[in-house]
PDB file of N, CA and C in Angstrom:
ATOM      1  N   UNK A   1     -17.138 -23.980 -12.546  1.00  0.00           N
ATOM      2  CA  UNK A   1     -16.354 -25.164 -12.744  1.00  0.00           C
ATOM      3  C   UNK A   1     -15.008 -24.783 -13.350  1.00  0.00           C
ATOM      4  N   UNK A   2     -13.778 -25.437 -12.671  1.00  0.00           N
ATOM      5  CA  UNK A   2     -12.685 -25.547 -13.846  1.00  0.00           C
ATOM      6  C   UNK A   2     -12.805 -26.263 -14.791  1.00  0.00           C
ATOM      7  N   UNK A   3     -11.298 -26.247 -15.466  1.00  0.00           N
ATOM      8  CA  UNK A   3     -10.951 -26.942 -16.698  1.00  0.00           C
ATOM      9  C   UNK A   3     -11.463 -28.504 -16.198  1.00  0.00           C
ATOM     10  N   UNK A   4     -11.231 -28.512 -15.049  1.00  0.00           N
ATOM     11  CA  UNK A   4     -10.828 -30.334 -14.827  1.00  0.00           C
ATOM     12  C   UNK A   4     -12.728 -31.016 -14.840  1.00  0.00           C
ATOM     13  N   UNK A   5     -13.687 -30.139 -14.420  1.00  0.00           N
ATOM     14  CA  UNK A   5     -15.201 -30.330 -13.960  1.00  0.00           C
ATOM     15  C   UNK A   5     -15.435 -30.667 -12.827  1.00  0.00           C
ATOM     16  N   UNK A   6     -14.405 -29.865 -12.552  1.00  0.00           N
ATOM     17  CA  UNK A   6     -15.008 -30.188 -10.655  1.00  0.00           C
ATOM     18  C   UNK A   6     -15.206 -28.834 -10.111  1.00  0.00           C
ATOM     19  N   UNK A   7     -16.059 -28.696  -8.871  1.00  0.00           N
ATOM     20  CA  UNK A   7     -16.312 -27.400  -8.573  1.00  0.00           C
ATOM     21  C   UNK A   7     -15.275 -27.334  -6.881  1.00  0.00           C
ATOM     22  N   UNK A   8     -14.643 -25.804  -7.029  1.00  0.00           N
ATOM     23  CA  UNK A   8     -14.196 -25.829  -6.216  1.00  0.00           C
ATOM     24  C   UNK A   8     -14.666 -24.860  -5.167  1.00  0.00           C
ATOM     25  N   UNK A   9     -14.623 -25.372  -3.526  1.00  0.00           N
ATOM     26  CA  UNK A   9     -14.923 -24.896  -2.725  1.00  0.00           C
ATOM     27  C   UNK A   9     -13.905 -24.327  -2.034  1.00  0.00           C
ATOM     28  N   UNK A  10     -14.327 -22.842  -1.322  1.00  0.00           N
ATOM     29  CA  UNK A  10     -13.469 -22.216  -0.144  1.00  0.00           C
ATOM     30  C   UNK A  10     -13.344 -21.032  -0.348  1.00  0.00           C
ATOM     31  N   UNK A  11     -12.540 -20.433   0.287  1.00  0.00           N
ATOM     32  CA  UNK A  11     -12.650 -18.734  -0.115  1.00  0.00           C
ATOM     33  C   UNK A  11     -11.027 -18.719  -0.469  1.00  0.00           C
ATOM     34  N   UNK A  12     -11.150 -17.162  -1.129  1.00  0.00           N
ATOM     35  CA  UNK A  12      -9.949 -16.837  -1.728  1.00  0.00           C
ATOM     36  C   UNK A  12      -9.422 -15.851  -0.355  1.00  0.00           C
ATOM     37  N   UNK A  13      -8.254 -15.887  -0.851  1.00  0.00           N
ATOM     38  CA  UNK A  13      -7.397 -14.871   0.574  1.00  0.00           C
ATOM     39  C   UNK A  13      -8.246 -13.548   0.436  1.00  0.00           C
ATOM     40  N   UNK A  14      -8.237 -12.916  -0.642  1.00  0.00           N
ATOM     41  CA  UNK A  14      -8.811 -11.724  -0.042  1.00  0.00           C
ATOM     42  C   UNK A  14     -10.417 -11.649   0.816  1.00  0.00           C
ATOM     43  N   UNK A  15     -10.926 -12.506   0.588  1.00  0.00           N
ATOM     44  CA  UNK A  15     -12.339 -12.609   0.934  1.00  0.00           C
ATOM     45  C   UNK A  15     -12.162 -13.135   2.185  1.00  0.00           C
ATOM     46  N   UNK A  16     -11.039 -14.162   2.529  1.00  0.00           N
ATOM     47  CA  UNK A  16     -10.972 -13.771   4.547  1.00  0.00           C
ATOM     48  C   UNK A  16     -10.032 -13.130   5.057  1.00  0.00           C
ATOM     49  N   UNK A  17      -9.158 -12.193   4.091  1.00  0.00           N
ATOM     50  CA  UNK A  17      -9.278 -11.128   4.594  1.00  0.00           C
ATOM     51  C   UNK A  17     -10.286  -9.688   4.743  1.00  0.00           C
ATOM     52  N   UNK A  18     -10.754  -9.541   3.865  1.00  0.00           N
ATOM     53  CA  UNK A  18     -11.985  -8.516   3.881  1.00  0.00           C
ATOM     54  C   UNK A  18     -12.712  -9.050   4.833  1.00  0.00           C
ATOM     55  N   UNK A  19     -13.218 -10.326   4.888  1.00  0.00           N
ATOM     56  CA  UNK A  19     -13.989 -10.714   6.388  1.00  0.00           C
ATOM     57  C   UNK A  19     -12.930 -10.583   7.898  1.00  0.00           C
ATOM     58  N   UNK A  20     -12.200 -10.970   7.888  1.00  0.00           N
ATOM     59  CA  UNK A  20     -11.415 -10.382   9.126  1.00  0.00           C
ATOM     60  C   UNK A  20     -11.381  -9.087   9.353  1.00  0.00           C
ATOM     61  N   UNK A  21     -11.111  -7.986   8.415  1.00  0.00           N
ATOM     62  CA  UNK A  21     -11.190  -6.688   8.821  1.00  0.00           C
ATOM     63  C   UNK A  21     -12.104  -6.410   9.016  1.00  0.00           C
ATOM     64  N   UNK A  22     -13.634  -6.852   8.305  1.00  0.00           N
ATOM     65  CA  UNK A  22     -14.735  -6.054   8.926  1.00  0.00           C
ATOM     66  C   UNK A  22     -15.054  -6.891  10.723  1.00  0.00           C
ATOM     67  N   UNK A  23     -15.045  -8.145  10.827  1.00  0.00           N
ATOM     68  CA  UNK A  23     -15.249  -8.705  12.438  1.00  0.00           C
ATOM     69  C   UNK A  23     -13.682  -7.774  13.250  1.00  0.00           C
ATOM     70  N   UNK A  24     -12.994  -7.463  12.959  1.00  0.00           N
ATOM     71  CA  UNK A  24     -12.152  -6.473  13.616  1.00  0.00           C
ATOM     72  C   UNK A  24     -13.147  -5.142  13.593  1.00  0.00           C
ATOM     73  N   UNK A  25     -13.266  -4.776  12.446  1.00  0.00           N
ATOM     74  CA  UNK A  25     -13.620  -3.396  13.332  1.00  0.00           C
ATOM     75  C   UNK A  25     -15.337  -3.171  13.537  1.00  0.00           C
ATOM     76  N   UNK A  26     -16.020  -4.561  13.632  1.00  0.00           N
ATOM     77  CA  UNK A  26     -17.038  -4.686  14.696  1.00  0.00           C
ATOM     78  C   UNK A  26     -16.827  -4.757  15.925  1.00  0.00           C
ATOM     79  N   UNK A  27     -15.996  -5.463  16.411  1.00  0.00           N
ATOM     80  CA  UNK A  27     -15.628  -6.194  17.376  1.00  0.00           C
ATOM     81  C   UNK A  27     -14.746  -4.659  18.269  1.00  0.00           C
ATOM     82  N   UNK A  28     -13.964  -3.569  17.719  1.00  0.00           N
ATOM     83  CA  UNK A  28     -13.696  -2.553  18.153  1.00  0.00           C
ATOM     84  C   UNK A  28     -14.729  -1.254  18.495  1.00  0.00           C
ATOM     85  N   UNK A  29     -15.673  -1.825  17.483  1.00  0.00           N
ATOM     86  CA  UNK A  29     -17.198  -0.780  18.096  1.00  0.00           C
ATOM     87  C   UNK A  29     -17.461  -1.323  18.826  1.00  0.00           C
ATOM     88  N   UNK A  30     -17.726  -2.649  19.515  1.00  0.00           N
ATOM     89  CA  UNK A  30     -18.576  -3.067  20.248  1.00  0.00           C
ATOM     90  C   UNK A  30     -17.799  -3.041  21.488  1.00  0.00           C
ATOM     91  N   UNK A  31     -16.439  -3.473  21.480  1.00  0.00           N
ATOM     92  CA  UNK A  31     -15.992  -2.928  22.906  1.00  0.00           C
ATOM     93  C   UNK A  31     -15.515  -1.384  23.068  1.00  0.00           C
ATOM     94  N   UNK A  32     -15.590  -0.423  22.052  1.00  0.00           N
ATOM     95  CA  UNK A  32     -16.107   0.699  22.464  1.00  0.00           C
ATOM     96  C   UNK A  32     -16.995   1.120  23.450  1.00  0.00           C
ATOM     97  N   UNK A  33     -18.293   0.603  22.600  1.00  0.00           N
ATOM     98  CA  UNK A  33     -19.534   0.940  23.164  1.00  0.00           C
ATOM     99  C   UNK A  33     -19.626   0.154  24.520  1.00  0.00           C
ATOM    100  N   UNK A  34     -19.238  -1.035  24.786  1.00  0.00           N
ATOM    101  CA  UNK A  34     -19.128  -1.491  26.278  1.00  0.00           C
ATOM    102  C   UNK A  34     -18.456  -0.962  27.437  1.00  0.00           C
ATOM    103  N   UNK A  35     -17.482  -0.441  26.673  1.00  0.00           N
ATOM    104  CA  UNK A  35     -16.629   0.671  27.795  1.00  0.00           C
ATOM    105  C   UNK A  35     -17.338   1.731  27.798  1.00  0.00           C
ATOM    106  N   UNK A  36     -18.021   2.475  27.008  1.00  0.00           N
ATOM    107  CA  UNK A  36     -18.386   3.478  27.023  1.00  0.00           C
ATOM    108  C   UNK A  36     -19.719   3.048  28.546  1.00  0.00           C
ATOM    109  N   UNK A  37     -20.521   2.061  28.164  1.00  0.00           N
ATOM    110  CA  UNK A  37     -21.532   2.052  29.187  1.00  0.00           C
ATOM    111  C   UNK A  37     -21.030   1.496  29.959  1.00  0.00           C
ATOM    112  N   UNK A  38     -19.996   0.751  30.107  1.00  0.00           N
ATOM    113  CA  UNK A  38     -19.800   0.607  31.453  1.00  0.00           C
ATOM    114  C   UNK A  38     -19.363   1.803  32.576  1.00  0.00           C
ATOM    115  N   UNK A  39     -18.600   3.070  31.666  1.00  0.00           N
ATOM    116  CA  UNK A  39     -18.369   3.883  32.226  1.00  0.00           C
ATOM    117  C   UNK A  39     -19.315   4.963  32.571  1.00  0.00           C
ATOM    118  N   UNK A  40     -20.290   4.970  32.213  1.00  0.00           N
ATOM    119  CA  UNK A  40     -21.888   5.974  32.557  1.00  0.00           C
ATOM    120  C   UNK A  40     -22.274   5.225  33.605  1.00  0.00           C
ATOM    121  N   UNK A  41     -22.093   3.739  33.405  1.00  0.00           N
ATOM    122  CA  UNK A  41     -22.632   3.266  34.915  1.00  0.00           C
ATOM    123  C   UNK A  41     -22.232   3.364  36.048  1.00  0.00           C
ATOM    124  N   UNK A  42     -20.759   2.936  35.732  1.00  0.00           N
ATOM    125  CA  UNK A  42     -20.139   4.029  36.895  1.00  0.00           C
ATOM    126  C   UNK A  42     -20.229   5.293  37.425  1.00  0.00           C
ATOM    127  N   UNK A  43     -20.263   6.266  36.842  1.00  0.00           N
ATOM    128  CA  UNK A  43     -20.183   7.514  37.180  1.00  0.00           C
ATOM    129  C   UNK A  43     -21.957   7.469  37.826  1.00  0.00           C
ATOM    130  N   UNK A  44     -23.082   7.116  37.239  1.00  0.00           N
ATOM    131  CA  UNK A  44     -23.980   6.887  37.535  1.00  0.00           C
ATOM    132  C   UNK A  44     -24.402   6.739  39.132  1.00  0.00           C
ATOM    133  N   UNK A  45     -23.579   5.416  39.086  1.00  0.00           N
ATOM    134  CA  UNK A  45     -23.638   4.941  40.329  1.00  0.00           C
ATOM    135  C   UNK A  45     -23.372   5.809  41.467  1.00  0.00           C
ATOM    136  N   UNK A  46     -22.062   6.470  41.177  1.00  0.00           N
ATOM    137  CA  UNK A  46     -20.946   7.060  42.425  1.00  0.00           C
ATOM    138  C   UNK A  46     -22.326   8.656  42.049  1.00  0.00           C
ATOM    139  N   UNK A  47     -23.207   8.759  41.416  1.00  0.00           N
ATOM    140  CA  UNK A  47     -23.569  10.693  41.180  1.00  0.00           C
ATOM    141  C   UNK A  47     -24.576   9.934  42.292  1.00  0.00           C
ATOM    142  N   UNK A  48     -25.598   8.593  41.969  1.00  0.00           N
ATOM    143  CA  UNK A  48     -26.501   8.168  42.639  1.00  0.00           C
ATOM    144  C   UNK A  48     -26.488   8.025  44.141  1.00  0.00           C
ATOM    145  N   UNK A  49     -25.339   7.844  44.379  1.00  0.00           N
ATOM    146  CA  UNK A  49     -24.434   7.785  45.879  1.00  0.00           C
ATOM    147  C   UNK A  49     -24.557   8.819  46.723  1.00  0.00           C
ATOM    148  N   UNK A  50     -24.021  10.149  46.055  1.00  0.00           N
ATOM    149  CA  UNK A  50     -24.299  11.224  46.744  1.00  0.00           C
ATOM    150  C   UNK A  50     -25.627  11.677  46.595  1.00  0.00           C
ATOM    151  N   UNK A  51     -26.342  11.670  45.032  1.00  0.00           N
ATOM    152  CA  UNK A  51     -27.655  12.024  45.765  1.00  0.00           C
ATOM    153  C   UNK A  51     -28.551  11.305  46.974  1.00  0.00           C
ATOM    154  N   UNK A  52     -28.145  10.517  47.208  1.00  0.00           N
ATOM    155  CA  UNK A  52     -28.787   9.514  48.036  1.00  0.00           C
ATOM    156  C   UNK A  52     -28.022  10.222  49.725  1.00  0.00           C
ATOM    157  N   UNK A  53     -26.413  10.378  49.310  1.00  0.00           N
ATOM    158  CA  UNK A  53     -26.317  11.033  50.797  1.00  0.00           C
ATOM    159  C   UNK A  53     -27.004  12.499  51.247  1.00  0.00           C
ATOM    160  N   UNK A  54     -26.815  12.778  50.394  1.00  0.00           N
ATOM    161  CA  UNK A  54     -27.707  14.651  50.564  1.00  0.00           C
ATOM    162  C   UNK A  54     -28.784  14.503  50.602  1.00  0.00           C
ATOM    163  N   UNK A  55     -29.778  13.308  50.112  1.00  0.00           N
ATOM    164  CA  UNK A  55     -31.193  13.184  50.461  1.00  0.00           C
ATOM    165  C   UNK A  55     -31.242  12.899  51.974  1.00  0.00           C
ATOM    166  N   UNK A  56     -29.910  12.375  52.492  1.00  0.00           N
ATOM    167  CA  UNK A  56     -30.591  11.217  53.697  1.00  0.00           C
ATOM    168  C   UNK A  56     -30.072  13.137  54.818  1.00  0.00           C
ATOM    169  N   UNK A  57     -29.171  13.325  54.357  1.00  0.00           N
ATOM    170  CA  UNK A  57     -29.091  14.903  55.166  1.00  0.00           C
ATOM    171  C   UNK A  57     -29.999  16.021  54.972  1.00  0.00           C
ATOM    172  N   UNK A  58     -30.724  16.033  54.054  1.00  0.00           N
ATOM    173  CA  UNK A  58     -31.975  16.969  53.950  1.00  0.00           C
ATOM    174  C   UNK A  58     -32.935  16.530  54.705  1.00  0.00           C
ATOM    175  N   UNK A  59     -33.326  15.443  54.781  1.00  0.00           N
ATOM    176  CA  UNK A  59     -34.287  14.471  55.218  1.00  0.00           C
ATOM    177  C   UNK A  59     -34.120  14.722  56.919  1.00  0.00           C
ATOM    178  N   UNK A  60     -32.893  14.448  57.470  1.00  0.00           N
ATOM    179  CA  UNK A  60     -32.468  14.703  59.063  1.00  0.00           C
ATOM    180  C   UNK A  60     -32.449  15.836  59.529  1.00  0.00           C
ATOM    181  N   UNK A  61     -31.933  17.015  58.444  1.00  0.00           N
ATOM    182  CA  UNK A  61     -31.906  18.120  58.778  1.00  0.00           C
ATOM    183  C   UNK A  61     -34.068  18.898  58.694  1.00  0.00           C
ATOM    184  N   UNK A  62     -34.267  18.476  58.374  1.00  0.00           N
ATOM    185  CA  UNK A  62     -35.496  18.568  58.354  1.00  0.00           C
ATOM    186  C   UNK A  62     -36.685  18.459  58.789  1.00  0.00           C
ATOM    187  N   UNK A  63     -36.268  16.968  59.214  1.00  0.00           N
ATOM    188  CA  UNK A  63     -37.127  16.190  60.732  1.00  0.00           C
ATOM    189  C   UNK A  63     -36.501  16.827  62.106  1.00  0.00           C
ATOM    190  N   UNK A  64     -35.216  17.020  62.301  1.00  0.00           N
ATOM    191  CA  UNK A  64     -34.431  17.629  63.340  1.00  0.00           C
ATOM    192  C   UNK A  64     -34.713  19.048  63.768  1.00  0.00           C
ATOM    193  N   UNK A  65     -34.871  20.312  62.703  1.00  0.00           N
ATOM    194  CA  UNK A  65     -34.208  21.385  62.566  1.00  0.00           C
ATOM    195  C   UNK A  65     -36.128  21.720  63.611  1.00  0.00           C
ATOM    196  N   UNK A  66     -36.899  21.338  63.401  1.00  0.00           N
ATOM    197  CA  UNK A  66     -37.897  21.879  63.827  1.00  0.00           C
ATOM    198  C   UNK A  66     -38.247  21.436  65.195  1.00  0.00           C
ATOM    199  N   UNK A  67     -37.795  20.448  66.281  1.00  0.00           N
ATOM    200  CA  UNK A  67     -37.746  19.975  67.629  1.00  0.00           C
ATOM    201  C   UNK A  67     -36.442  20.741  68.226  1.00  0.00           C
ATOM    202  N   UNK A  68     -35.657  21.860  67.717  1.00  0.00           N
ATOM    203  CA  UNK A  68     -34.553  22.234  67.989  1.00  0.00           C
ATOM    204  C   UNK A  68     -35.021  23.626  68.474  1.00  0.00           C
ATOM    205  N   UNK A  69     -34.890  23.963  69.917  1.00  0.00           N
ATOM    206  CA  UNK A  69     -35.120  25.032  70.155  1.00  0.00           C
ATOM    207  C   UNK A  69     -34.262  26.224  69.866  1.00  0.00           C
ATOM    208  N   UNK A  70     -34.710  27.668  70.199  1.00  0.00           N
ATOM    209  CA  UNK A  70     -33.672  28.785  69.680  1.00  0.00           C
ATOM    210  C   UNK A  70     -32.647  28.292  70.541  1.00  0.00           C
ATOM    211  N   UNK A  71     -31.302  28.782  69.800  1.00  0.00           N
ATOM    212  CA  UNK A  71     -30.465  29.163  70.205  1.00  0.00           C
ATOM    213  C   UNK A  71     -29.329  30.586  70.284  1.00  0.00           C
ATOM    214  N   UNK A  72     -28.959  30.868  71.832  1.00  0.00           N
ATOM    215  CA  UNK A  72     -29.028  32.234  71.956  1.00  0.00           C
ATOM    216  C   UNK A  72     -27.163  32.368  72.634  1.00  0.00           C
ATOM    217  N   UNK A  73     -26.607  33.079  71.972  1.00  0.00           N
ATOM    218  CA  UNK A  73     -25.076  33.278  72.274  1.00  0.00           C
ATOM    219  C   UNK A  73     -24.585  33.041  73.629  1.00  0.00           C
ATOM    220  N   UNK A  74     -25.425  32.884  74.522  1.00  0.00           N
ATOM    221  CA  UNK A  74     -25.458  32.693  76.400  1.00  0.00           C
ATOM    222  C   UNK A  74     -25.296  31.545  76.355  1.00  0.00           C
ATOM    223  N   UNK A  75     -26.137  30.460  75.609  1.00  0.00           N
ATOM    224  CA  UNK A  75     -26.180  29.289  75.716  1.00  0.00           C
ATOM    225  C   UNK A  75     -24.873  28.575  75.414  1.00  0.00           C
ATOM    226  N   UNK A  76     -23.582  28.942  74.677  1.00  0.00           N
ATOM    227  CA  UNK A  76     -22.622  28.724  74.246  1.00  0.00           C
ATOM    228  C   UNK A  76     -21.625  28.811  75.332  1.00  0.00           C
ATOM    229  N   UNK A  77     -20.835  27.764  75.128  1.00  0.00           N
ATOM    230  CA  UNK A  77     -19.975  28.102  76.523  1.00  0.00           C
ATOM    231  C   UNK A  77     -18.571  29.263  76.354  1.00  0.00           C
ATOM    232  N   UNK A  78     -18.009  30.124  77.090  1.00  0.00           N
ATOM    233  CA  UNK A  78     -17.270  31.230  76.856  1.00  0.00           C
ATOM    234  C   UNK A  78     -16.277  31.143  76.081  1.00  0.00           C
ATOM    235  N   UNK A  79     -15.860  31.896  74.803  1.00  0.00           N
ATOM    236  CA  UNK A  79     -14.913  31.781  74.179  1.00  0.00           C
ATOM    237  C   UNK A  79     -14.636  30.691  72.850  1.00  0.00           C
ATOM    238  N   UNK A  80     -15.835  29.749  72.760  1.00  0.00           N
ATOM    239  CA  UNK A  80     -15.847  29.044  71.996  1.00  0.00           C
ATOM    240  C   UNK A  80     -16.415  29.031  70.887  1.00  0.00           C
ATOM    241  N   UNK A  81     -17.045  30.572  70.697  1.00  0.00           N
ATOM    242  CA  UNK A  81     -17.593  30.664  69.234  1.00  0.00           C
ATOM    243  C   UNK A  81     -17.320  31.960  68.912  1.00  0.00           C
ATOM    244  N   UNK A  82     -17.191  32.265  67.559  1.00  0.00           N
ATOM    245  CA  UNK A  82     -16.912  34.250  67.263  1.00  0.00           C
ATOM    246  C   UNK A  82     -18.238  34.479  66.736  1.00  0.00           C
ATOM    247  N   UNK A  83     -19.223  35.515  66.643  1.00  0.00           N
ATOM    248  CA  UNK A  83     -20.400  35.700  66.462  1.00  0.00           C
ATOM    249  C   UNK A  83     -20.129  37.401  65.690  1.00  0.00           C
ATOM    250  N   UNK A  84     -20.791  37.958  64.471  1.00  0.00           N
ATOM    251  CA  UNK A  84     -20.691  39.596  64.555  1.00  0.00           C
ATOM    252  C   UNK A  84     -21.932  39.597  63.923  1.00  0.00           C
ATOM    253  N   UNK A  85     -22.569  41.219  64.769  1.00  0.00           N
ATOM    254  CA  UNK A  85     -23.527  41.266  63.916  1.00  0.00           C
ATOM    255  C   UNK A  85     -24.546  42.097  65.266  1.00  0.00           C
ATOM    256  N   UNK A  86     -25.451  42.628  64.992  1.00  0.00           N
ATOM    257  CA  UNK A  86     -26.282  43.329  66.289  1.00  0.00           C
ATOM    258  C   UNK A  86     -27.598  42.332  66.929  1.00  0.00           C
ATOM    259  N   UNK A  87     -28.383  42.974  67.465  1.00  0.00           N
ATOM    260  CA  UNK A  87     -29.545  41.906  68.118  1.00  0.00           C
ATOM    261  C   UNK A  87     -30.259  41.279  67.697  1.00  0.00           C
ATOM    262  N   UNK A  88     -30.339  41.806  66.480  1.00  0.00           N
ATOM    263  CA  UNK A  88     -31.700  41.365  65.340  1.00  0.00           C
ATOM    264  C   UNK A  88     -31.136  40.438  64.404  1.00  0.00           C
ATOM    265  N   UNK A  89     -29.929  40.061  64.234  1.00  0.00           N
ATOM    266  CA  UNK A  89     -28.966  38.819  63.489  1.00  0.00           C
ATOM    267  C   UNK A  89     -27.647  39.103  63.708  1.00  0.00           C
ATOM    268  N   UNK A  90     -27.143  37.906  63.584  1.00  0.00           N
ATOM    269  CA  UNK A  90     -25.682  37.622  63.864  1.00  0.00           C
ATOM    270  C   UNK A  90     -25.367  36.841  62.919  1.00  0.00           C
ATOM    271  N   UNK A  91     -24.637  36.575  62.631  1.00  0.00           N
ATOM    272  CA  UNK A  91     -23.368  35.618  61.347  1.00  0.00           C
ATOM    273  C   UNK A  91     -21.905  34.784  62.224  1.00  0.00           C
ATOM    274  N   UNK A  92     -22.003  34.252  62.205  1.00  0.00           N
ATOM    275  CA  UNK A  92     -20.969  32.903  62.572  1.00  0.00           C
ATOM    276  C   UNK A  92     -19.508  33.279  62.168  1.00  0.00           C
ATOM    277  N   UNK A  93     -18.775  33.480  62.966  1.00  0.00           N
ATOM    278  CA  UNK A  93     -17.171  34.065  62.071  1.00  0.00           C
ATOM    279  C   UNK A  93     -16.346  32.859  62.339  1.00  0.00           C
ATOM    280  N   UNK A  94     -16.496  32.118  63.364  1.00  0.00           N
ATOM    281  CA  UNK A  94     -15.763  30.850  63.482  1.00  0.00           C
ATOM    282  C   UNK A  94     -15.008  30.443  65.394  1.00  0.00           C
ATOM    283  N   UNK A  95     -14.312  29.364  64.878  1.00  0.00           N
ATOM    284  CA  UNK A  95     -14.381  28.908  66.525  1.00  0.00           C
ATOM    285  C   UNK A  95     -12.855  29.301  67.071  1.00  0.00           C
ATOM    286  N   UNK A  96     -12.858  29.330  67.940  1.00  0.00           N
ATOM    287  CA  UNK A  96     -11.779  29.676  68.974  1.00  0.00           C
ATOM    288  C   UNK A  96     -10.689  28.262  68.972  1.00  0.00           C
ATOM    289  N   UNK A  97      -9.150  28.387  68.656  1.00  0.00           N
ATOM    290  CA  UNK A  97      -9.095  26.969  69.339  1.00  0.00           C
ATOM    291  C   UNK A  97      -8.293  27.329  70.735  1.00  0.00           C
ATOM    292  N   UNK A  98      -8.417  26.593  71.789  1.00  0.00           N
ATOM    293  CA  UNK A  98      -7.989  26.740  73.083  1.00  0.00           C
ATOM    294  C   UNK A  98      -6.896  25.791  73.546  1.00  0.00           C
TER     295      UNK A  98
END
């Protein structure tokens, strides 16, 4: 109570200020931390993307690679591939352009 007997209500300046600075620097963690996960989700997403494309190419190359008969340097049409290497393996050197 004051002098007068009345009680007074409200806050003093420093007390909304000390409350403003701390909801400021909640409010700066928390959109921290929202950027922060929003940005794992992203990256997430786009890593999830490619594993998903290299699954779907393992997957084709896989079902494919075994209905694929040999293939033998004759079968290639002339001049369109470089090949080195003797009978028993060869290595791919690259293509001709014409």
């Amino acid at each position: 109570m004051n002098k007068s007997g009345s009680i007074q209500r409200g806050f003093t300046l420093i007390e909304v200020l000390i409350a403003m600075t701390l909801f400021t620097i909640m409010m700066v963690l928390a959109f921290n931390a929202f950027s922060l996960g929003n940005k794992s989700w992203a990256s997430m997403g786009s890593r999830s993307q490619r594993m998903h494309q290299i699954d779907m190419v393992y997957r084709f190359i896989n079902q494919n690679l075994s209905t694929v008969g040999g293939l033998s340097v004759e079968d290639l049409p002339p001049d369109s591939a470089q090949f080195s290497g003797t009978e028993d393996g060869f290595s791919f050197m690259g293509l001709s352009c014409n």
